[in-house]
C-alpha atoms as a PDB file:
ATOM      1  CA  UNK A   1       0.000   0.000   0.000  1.00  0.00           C
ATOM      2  CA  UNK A   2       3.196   2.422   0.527  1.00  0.00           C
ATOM      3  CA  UNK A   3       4.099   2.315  -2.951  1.00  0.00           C
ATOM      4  CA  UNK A   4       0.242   3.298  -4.206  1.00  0.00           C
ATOM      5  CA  UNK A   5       0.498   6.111  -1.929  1.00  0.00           C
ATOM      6  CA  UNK A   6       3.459   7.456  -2.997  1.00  0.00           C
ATOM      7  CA  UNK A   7       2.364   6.664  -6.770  1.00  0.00           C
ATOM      8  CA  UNK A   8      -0.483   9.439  -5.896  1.00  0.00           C
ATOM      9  CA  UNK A   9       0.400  12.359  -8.398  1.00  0.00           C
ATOM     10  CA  UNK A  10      -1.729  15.891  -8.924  1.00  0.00           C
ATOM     11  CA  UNK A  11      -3.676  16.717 -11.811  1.00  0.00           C
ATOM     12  CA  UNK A  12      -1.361  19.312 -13.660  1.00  0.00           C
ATOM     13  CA  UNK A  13      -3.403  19.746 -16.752  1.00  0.00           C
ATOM     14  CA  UNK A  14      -6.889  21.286 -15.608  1.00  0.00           C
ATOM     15  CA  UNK A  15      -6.092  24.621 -16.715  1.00  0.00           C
ATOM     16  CA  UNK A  16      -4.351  23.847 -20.166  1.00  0.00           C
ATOM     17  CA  UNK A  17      -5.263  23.999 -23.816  1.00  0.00           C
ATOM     18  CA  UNK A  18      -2.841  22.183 -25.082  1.00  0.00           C
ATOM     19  CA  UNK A  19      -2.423  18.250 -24.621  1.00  0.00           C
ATOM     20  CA  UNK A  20       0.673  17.182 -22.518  1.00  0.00           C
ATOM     21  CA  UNK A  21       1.864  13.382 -22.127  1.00  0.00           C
ATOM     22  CA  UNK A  22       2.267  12.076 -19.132  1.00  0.00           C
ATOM     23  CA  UNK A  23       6.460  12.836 -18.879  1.00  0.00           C
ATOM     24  CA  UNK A  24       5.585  16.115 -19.062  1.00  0.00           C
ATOM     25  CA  UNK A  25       2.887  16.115 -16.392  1.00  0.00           C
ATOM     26  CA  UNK A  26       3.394  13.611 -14.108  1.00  0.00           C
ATOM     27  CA  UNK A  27       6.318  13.227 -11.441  1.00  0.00           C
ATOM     28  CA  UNK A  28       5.574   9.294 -10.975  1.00  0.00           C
ATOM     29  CA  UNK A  29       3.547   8.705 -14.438  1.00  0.00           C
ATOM     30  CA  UNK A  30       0.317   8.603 -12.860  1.00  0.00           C
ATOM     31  CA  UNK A  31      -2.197  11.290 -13.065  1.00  0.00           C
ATOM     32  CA  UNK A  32      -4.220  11.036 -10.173  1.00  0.00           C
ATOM     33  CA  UNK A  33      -4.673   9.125  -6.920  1.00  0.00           C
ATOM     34  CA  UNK A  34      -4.595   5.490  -7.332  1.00  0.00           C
ATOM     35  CA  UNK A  35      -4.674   4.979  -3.411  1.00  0.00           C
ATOM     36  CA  UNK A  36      -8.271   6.282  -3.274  1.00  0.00           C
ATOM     37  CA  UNK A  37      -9.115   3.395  -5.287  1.00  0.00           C
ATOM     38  CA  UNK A  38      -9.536  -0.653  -4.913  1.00  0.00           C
ATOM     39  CA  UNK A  39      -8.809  -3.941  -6.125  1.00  0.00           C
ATOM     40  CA  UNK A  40     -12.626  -4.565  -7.386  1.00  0.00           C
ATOM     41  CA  UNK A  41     -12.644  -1.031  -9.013  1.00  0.00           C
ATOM     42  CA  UNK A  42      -9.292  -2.297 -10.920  1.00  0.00           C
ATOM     43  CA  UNK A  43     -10.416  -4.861 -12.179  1.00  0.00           C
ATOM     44  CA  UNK A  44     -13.297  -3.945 -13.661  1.00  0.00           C
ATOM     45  CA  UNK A  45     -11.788  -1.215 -15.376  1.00  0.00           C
ATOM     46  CA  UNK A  46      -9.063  -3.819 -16.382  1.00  0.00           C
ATOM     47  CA  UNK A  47     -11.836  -5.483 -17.847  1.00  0.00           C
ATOM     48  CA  UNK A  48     -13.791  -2.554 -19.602  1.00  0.00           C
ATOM     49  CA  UNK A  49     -10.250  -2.137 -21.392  1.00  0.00           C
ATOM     50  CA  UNK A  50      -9.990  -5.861 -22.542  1.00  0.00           C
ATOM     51  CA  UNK A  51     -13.667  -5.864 -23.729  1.00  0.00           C
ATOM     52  CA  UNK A  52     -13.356  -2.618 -25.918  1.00  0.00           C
ATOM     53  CA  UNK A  53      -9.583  -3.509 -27.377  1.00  0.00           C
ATOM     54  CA  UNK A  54     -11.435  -7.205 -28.297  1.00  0.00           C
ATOM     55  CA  UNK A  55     -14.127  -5.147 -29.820  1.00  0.00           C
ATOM     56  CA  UNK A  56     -11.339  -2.893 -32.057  1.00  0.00           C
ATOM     57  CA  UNK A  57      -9.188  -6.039 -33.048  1.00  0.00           C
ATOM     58  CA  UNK A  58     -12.634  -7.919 -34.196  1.00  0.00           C
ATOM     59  CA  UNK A  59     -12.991  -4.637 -36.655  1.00  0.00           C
ATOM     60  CA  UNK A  60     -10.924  -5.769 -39.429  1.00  0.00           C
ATOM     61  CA  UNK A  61     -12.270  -9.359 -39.444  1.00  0.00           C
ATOM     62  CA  UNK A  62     -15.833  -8.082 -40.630  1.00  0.00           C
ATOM     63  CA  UNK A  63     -14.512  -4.779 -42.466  1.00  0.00           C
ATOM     64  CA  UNK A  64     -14.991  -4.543 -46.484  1.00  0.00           C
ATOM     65  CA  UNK A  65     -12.319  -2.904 -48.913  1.00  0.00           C
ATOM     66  CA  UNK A  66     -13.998   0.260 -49.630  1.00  0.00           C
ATOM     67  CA  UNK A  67     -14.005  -0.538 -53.426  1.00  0.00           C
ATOM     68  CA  UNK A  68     -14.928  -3.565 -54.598  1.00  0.00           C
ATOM     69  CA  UNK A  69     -12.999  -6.333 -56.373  1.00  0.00           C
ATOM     70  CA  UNK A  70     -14.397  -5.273 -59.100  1.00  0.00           C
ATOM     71  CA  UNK A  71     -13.658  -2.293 -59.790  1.00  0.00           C
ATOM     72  CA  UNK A  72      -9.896  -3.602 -59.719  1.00  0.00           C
ATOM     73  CA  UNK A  73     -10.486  -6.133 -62.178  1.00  0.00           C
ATOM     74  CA  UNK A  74     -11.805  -3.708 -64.682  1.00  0.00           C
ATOM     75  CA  UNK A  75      -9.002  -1.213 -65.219  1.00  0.00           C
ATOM     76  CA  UNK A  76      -6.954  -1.782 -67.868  1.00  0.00           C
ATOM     77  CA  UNK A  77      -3.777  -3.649 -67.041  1.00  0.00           C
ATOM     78  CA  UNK A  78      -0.130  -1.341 -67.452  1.00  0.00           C
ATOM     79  CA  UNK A  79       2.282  -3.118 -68.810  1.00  0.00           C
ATOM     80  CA  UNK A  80       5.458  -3.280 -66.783  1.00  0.00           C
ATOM     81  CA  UNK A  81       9.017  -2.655 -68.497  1.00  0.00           C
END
């Protein structure tokens, strides 16, 4: 539990326009307080993360070229030199 503590970190970026990464914001590359959180919450966050990255890896599976065989097969054919 020490180290969660000390992982705590403000929120530098409240007042900003512009986007900073974490290097630049963060003294222990955490933004926020992970020791006001627990195990349970964790895990299902862990597992909101794992169900949407299955959801964006099944998206090329089901996706369509967006022009159809087809059309390939119909242009006329350059000859190479």
């Amino acid at each position: 539990m020490d180290r969660l503590v000390s992982s705590d970190d403000l929120h530098r970026t409240s007042d900003t326009v512009i986007f900073y990464s974490v290097a630049q914001t963060s003294l222990s590359s955490v933004n926020g307080q992970p020791s006001r959180t627990t195990a349970s919450q964790g895990k299902w966050l862990f597992e909101k993360m794992i169900t949407a990255l299955i959801a964006q890896i099944k998206v090329p599976i089901r996706e369509e070229p967006p022009l159809a065989a087809e059309f390939w097969t119909s242009l006329p054919r350059t000859p190479c030199y």
